[in-house]
Protein backbone atom coordinates (compact mmCIF):
# COMPACT_ATOMS: atom_id res chain seq x y z
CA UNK A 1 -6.97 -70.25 129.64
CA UNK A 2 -3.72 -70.26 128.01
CA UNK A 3 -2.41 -66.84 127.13
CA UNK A 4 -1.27 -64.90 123.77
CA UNK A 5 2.37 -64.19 123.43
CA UNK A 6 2.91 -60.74 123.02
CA UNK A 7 5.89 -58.70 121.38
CA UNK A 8 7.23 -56.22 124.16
CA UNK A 9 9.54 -54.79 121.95
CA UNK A 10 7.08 -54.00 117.88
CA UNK A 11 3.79 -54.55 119.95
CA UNK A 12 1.09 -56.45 118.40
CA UNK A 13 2.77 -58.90 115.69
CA UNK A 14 0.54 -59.18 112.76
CA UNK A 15 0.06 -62.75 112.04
CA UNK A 16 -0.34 -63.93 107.95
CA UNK A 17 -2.31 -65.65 105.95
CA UNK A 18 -1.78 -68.78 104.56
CA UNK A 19 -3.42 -70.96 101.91
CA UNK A 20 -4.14 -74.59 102.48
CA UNK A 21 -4.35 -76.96 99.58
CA UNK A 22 -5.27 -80.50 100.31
CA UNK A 23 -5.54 -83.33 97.76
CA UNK A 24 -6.44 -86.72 99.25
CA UNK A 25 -3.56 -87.24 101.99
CA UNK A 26 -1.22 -84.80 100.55
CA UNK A 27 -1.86 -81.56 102.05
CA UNK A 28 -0.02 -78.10 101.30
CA UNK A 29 0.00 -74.73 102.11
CA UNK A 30 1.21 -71.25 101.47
CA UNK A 31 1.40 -68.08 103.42
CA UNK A 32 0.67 -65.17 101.85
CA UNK A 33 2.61 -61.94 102.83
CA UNK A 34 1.55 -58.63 102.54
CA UNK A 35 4.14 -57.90 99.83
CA UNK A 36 2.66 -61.00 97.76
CA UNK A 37 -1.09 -59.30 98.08
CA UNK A 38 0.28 -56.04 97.31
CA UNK A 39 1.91 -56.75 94.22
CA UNK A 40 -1.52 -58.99 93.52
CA UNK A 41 -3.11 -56.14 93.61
CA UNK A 42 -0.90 -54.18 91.19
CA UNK A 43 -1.12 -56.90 88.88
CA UNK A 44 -5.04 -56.80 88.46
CA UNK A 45 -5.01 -53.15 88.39
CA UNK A 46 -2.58 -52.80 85.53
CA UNK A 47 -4.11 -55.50 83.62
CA UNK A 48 -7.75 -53.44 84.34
CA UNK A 49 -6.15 -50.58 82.90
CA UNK A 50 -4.56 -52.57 79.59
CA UNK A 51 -8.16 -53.78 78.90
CA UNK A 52 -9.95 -50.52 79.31
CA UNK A 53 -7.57 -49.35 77.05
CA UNK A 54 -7.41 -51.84 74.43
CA UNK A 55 -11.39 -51.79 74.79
CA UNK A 56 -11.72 -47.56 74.28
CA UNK A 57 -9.09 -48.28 70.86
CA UNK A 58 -11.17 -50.78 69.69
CA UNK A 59 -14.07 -48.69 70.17
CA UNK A 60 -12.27 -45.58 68.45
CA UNK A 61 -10.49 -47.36 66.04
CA UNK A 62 -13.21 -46.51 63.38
CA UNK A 63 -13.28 -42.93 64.33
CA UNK A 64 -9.82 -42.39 63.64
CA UNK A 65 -9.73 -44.42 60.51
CA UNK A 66 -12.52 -42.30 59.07
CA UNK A 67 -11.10 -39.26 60.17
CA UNK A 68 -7.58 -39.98 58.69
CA UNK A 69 -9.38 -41.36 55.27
CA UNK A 70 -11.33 -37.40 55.15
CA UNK A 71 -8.12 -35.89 55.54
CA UNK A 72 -6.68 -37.71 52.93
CA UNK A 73 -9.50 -37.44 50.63
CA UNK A 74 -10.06 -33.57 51.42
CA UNK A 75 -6.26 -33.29 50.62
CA UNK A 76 -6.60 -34.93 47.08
CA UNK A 77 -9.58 -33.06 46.43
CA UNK A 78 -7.83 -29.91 47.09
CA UNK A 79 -4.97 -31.17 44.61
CA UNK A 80 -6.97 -32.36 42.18
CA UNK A 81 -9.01 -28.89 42.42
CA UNK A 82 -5.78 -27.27 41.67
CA UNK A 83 -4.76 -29.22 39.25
CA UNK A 84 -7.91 -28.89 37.21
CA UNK A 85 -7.57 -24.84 37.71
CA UNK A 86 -4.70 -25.13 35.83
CA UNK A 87 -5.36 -26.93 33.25
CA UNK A 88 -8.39 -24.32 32.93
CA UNK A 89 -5.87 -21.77 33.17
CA UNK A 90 -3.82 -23.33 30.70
CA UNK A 91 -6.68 -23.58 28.09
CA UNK A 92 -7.69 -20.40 28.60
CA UNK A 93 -3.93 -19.19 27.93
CA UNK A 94 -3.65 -21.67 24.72
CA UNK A 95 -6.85 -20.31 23.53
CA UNK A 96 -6.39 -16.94 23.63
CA UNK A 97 -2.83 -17.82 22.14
CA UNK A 98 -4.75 -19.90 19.38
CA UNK A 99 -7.66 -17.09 18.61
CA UNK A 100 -4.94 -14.17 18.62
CA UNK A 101 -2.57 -16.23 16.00
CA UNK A 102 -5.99 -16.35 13.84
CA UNK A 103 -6.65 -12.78 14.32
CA UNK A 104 -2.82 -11.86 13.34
CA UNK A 105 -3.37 -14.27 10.21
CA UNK A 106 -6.30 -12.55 9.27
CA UNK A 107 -5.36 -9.40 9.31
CA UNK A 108 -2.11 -10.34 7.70
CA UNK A 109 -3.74 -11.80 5.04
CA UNK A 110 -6.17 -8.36 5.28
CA UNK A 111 -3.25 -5.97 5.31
CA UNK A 112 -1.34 -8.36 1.79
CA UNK A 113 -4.67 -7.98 -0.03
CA UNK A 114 -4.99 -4.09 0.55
CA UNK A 115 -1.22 -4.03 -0.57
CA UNK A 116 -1.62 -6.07 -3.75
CA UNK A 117 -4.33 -3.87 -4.60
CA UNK A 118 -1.61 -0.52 -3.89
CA UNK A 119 0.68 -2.15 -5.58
CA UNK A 120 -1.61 -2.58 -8.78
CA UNK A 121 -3.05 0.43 -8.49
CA UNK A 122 0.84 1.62 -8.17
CA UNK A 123 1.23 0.03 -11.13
CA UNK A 124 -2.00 1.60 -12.86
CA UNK A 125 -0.66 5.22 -12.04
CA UNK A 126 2.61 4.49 -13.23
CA UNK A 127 1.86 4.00 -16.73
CA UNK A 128 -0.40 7.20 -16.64
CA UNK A 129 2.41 9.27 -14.90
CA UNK A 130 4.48 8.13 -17.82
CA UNK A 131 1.73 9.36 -20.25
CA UNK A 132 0.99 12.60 -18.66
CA UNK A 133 4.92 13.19 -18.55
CA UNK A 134 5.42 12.55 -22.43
CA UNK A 135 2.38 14.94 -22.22
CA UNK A 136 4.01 17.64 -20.56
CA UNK A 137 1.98 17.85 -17.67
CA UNK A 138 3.89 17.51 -14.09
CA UNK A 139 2.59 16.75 -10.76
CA UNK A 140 1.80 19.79 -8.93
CA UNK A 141 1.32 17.73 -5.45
CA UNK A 142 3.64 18.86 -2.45
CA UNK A 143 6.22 16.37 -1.47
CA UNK A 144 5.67 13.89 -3.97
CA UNK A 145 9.06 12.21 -4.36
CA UNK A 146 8.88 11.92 -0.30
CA UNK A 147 5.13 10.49 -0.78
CA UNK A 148 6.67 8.23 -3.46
CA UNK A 149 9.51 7.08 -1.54
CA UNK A 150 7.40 6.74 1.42
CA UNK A 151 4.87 4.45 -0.69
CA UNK A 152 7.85 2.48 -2.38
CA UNK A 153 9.27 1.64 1.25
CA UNK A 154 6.42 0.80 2.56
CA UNK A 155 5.21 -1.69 -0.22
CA UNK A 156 8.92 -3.08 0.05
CA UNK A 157 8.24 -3.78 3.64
CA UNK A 158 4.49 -5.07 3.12
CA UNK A 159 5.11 -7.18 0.14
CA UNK A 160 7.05 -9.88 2.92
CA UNK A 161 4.59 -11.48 5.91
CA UNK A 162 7.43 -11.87 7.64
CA UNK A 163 8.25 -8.03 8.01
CA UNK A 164 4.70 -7.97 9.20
CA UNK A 165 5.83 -10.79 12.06
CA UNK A 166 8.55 -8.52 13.02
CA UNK A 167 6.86 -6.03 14.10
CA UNK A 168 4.46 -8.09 15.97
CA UNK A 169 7.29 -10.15 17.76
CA UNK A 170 9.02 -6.81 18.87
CA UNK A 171 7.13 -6.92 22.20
CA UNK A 172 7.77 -9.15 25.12
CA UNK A 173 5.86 -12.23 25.26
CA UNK A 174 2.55 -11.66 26.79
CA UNK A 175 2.26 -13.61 30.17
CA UNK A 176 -0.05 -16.06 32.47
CA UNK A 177 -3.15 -14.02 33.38
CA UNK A 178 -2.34 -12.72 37.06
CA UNK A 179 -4.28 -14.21 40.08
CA UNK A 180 -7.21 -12.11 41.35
CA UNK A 181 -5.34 -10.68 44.23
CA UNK A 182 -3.14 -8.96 41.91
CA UNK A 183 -5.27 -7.13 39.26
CA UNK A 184 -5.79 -4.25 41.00
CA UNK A 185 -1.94 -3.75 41.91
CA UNK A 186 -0.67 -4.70 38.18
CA UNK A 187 -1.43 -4.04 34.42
CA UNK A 188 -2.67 -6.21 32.34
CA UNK A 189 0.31 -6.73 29.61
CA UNK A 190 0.10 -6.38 25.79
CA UNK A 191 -1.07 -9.43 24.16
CA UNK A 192 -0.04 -10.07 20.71
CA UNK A 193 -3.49 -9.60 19.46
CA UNK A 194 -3.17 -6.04 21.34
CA UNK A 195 0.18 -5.29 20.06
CA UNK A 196 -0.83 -6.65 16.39
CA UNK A 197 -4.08 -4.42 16.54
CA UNK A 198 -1.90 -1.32 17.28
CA UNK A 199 0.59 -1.98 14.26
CA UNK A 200 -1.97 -2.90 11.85
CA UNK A 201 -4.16 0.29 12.99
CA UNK A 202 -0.95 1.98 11.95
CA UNK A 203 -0.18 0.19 9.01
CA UNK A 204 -3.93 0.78 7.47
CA UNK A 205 -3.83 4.35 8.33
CA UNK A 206 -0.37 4.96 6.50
CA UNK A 207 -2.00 3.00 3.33
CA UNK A 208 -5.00 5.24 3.44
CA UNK A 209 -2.70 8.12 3.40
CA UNK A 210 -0.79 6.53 0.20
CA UNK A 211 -4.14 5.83 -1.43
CA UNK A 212 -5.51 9.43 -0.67
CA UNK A 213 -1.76 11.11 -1.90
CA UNK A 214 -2.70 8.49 -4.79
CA UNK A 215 -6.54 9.84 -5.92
CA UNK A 216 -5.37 13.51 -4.97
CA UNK A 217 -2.41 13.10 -7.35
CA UNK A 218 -4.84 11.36 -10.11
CA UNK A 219 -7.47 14.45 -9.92
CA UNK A 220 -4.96 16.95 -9.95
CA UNK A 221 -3.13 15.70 -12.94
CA UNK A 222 -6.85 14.88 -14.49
CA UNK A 223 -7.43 18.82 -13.90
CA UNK A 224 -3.98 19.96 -15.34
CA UNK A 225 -4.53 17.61 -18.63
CA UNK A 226 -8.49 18.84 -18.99
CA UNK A 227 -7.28 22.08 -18.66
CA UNK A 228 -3.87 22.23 -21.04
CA UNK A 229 -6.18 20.67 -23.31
CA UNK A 230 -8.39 23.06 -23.14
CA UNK A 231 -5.87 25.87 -23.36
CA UNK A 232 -4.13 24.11 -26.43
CA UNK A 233 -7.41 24.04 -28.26
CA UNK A 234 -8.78 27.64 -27.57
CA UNK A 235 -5.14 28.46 -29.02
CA UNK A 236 -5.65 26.40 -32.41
CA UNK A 237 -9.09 27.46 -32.84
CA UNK A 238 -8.10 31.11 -33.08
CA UNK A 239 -6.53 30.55 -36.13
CA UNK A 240 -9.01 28.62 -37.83
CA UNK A 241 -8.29 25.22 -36.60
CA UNK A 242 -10.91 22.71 -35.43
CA UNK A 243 -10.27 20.15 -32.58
CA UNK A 244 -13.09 17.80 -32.05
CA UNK A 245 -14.17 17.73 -28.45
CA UNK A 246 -14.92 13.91 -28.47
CA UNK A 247 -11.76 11.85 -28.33
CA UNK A 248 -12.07 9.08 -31.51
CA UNK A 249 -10.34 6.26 -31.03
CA UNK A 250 -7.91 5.99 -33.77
CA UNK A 251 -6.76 3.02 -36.03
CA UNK A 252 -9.92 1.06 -34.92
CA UNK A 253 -9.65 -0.89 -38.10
CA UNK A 254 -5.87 -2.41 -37.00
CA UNK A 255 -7.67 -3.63 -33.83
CA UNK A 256 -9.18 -6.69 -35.86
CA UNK A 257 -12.55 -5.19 -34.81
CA UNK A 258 -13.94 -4.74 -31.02
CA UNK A 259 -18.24 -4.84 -30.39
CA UNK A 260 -20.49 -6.57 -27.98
CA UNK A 261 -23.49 -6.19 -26.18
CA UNK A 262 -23.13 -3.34 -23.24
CA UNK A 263 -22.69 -4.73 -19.54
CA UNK A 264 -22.64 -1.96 -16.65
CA UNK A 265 -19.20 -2.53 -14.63
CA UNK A 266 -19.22 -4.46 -11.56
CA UNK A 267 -17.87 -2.62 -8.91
CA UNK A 268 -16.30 0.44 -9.68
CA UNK A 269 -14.59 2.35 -6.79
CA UNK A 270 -13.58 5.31 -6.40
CA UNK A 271 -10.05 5.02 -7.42
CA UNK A 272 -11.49 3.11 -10.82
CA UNK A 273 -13.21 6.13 -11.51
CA UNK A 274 -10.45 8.65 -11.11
CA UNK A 275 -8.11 6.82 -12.90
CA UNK A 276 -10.63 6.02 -16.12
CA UNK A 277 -11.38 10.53 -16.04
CA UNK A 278 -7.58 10.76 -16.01
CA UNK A 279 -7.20 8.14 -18.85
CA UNK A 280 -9.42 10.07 -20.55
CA UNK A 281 -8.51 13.85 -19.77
CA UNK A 282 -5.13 12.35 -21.09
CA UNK A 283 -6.03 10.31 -24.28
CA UNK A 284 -8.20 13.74 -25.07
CA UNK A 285 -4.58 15.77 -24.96
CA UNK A 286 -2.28 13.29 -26.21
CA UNK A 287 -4.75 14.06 -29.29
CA UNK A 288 -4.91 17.50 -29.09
CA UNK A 289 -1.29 17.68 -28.48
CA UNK A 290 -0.79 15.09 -31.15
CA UNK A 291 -3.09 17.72 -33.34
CA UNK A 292 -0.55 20.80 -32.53
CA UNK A 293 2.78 19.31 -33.09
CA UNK A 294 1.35 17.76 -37.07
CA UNK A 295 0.61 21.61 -38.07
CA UNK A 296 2.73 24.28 -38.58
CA UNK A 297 3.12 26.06 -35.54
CA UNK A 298 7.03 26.68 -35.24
CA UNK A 299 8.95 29.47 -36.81
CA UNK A 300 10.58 28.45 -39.86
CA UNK A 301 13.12 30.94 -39.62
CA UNK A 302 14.08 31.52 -36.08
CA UNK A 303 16.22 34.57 -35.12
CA UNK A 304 15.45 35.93 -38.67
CA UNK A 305 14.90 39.03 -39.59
CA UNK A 306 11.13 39.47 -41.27
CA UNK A 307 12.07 41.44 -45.05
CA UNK A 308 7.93 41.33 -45.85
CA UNK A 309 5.18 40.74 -44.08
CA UNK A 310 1.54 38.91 -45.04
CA UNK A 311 -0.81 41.24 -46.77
CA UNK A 312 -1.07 43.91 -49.41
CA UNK A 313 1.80 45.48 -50.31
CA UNK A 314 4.00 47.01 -53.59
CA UNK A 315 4.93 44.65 -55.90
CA UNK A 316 8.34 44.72 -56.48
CA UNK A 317 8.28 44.11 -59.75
CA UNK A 318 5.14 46.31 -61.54
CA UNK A 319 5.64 48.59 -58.11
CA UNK A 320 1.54 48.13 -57.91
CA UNK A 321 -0.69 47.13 -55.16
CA UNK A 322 -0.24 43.17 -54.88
CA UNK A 323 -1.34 40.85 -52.23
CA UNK A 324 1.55 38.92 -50.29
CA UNK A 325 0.45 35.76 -49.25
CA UNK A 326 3.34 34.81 -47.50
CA UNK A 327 6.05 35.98 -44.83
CA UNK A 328 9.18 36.52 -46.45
CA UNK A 329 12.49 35.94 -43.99
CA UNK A 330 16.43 36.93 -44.43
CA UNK A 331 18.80 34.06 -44.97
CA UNK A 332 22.10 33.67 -46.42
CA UNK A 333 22.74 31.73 -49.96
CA UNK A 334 22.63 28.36 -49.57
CA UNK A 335 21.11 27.67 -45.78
CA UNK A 336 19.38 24.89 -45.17
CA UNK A 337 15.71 25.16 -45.13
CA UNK A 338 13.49 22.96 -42.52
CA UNK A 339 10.10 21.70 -42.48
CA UNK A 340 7.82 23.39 -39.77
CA UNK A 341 5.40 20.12 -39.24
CA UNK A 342 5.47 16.57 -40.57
CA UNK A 343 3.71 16.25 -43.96
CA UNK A 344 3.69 14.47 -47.64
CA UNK A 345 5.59 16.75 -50.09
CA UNK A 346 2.73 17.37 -52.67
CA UNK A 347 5.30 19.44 -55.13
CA UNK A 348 8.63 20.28 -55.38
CA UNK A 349 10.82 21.76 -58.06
CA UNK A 350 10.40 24.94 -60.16
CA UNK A 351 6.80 26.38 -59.74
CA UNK A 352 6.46 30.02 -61.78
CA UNK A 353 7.14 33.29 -59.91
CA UNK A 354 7.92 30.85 -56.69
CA UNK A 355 11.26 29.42 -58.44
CA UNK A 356 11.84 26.40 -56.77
CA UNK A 357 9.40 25.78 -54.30
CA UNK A 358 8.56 23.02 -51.95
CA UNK A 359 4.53 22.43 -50.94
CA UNK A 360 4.07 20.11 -47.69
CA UNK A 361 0.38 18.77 -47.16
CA UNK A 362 0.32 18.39 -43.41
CA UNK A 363 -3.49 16.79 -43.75
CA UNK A 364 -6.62 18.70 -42.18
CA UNK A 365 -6.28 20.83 -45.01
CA UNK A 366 -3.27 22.83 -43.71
CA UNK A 367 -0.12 23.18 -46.12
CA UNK A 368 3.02 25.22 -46.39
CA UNK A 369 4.71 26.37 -49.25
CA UNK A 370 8.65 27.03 -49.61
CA UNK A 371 9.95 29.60 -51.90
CA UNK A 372 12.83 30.67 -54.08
CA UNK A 373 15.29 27.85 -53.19
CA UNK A 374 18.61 27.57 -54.54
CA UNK A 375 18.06 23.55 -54.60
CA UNK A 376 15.37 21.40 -53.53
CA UNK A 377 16.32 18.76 -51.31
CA UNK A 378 12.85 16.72 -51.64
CA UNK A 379 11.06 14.77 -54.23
CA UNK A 380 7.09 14.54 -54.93
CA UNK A 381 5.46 11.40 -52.58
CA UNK A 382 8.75 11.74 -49.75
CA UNK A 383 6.96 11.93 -45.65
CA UNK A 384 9.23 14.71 -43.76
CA UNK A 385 9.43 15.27 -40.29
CA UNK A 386 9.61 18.32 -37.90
CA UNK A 387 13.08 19.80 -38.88
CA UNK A 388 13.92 17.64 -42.03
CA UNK A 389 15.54 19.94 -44.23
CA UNK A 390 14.14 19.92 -47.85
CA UNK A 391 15.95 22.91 -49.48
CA UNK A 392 18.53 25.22 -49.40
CA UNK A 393 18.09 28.99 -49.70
CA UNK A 394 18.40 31.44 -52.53
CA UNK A 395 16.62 33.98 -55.23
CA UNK A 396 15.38 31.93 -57.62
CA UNK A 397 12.00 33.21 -59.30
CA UNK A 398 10.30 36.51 -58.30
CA UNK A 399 12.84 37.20 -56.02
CA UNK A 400 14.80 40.51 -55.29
CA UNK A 401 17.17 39.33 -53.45
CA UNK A 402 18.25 35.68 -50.94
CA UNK A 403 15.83 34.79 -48.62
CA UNK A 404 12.71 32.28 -48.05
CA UNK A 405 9.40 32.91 -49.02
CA UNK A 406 6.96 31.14 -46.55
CA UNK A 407 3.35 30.68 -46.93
CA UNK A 408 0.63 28.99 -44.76
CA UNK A 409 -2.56 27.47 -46.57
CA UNK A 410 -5.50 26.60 -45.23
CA UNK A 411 -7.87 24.34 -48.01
CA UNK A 412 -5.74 26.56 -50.51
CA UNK A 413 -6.22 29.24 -49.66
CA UNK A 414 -3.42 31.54 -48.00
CA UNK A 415 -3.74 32.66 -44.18
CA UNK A 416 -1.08 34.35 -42.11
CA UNK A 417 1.83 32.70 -41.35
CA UNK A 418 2.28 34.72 -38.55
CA UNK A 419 -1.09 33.29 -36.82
CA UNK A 420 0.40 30.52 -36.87
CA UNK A 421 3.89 31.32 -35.50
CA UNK A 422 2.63 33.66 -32.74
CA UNK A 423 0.12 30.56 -32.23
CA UNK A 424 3.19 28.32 -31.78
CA UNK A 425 4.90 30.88 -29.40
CA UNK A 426 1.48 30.63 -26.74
CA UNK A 427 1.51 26.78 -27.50
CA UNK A 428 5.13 26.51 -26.59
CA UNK A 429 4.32 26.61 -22.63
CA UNK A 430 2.27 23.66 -22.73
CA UNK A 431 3.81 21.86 -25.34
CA UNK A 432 8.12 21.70 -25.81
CA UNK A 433 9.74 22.22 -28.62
CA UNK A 434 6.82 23.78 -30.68
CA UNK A 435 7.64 27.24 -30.91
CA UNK A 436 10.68 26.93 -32.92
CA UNK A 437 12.17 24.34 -35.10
């Protein structure tokens, strides 16, 4: 039995494998060493790893791909999400900028109509301030030239829309609507709708105030003409003058003729009304006053002494009882006599115990009667007005001495002069100018 070499020094040698190939008579082989299996073994597990790993991506591939494509679509939801918020929140802002331009454009257009109708109302009063002026009559309202100039600065600045704009655009701009999470930390700003209501709430209430200064200046002059008309006519009818209470409308004939069938009017306001009862208080005394200043109400003889009164008294002359029925006044030889009222002369020249004596016919029957003047400054058919002179004084007729008989006749007969004159001294206050020549 043969026997196994041994190693005495490593022990045990390990012997290796080998790998025969044979192919007909060629014949090979190969030894395989540990290292060789080892890295054999390496090999396969690295390449058992690859596939398990290629396999688990392939298998997770469409996992990852879907999650990936959710992201991305949840991401362009979320901007398109925004995006469409604000455009909303653009709209909204262009909107609200749209509706509050209309709103400022209608009241604008609101606010130019009520001023129009001010100003033509303005323009209304005007003309019967005018008339009660000429009439005498002032306005008794407190602070009216600062209500006037007040009203006159305000239509300046209303009559131009773009005055109106400036007062809207004096404001800042009003901005983006906050998020939620601030509107309970900030204020909401003035919009221009806000800002426009405030100025326009101003603006009306400063117009009402000019049209209420306007209807209380209306009634109070339509009370102060009602009542100097009233006055003026008490005062003529105490001396035997008649004023008709109904106003006629004069010179109807010149107006080529006015009729037609009667139509209520269509909306008459308040205003409309006041200003047709002052047209009418003052149209009543512009006729009344009109009435006064044609008679003989002013003192022929201002300043002058009275020599004889109106009445019975010794004649002169026969030194008998005689009735006077004139006023007889001192003047010096060769003054100039004046006309107490407009009037027609109806006589003039030498007229008996008068001497030369002028005779006005101031219509409604009323007539005066100038005597014993030096020289008559007037012919028969001349019109004379308040102050013309139409003589100059002297002693011509009956006459004892210079100085101007005056008489007063009502439908020829002779009244007072001195009704007349004292008349003319009460109607002074109301109208100017009356109570003397």
């Amino acid at each position: 039995m043969t026997a196994k070499p041994h190693n005495r020094v490593f022990g045990k040698q390990q012997r290796c494998h080998t790998i025969i190939l044979a192919s007909g008579e060629t014949v090979r082989h190969m030894t395989v060493r540990p290292w060789m299996a080892a890295l054999f073994v390496c090999l396969a597990g690295l390449f058992s790893i690859g596939y398990l790993l290629a396999t688990s991506y392939l298998v997770l591939r469409d996992d990852l791909i879907g999650a990936t494509m959710a992201r991305q679509a949840r991401m362009q939801y979320d901007y398109e999400d925004r995006i469409a918020a604000l455009r909303a929140q653009v709209d909204r802002v262009t909107s609200r900028q749209l509706l509050d331009q209309q709103v400022v454009e209608e009241k604008v257009d609101k606010l130019i109509e009520q001023q129009q109708q001010l100003s033509s109302r303005g323009g209304k009063l005007n003309a019967l301030l005018d008339r009660a002026e000429n009439s005498g009559l002032t306005d008794k309202s407190p602070h009216t030239d600062a209500n006037a100039a007040a009203a006159k600065n305000e239509h300046v600045q209303l009559t131009a829309p773009k005055a109106i704009e400036k007062l809207l655009s004096g404001g800042k701009p009003a901005d983006v609507t906050p998020d939620n999470s601030t509107l309970a930390y900030v204020p909401a700003p003035e919009t221009v709708a806000d800002r426009a209501d405030r100025v326009f709430s101003k603006v009306t209430l400063s117009l009402k105030h000019i049209e209420q200064d306007q209807l209380t200046r209306i009634r109070n002059l339509t009370a102060d003409a009602s009542g100097t008309a009233n006055d003026i006519q008490t005062i003529m009818s105490n001396v035997g003058v008649k004023v008709p209470n109904e106003v006629a409308v004069s010179d109807s004939e010149d107006d080529g003729g006015v009729g037609g069938p009667y139509v209520a009017p269509e909306n008459v306001d308040q205003f409309e009304q006041s200003m047709a009862d002052l047209d009418t208080a003052l149209t009543r005394l512009e006729t009344v006053r009109g009435a006064a200043e044609s008679l003989p109400f002013r003192n022929p003889a201002p300043g002058k002494l009275v020599t004889s009164p109106f009445g019975n008294r010794k004649d002169p002359f026969f030194g008998t009882l005689a009735l006077h029925p004139g006023t007889d006044f001192h003047f010096s030889p060769g003054e100039k006599i004046k006309a107490t009222a407009p009037g027609r002369i109806v006589s003039a020249g030498w007229t008996g115990g008068y001497g030369n004596m002028v005779e006005i016919d101031h219509g409604d029957g009323i007539s005066t009667r100038y005597g014993h003047m030096e020289e008559v400054l007037v012919k028969v058919g001349d019109k004379v007005a308040t102050g013309d002179p139409i003589g100059l004084a002297g002693s011509t007729g009956r006459s004892t001495g210079t100085h101007l008989h005056y008489e007063v006749r009502e439908n020829g007969h002779p009244i007072d002069p001195m009704y007349f004159i004292n008349a003319g001294t009460r109607l002074a206050s109301y109208i100017s100018g009356i109570g003397a020549i």
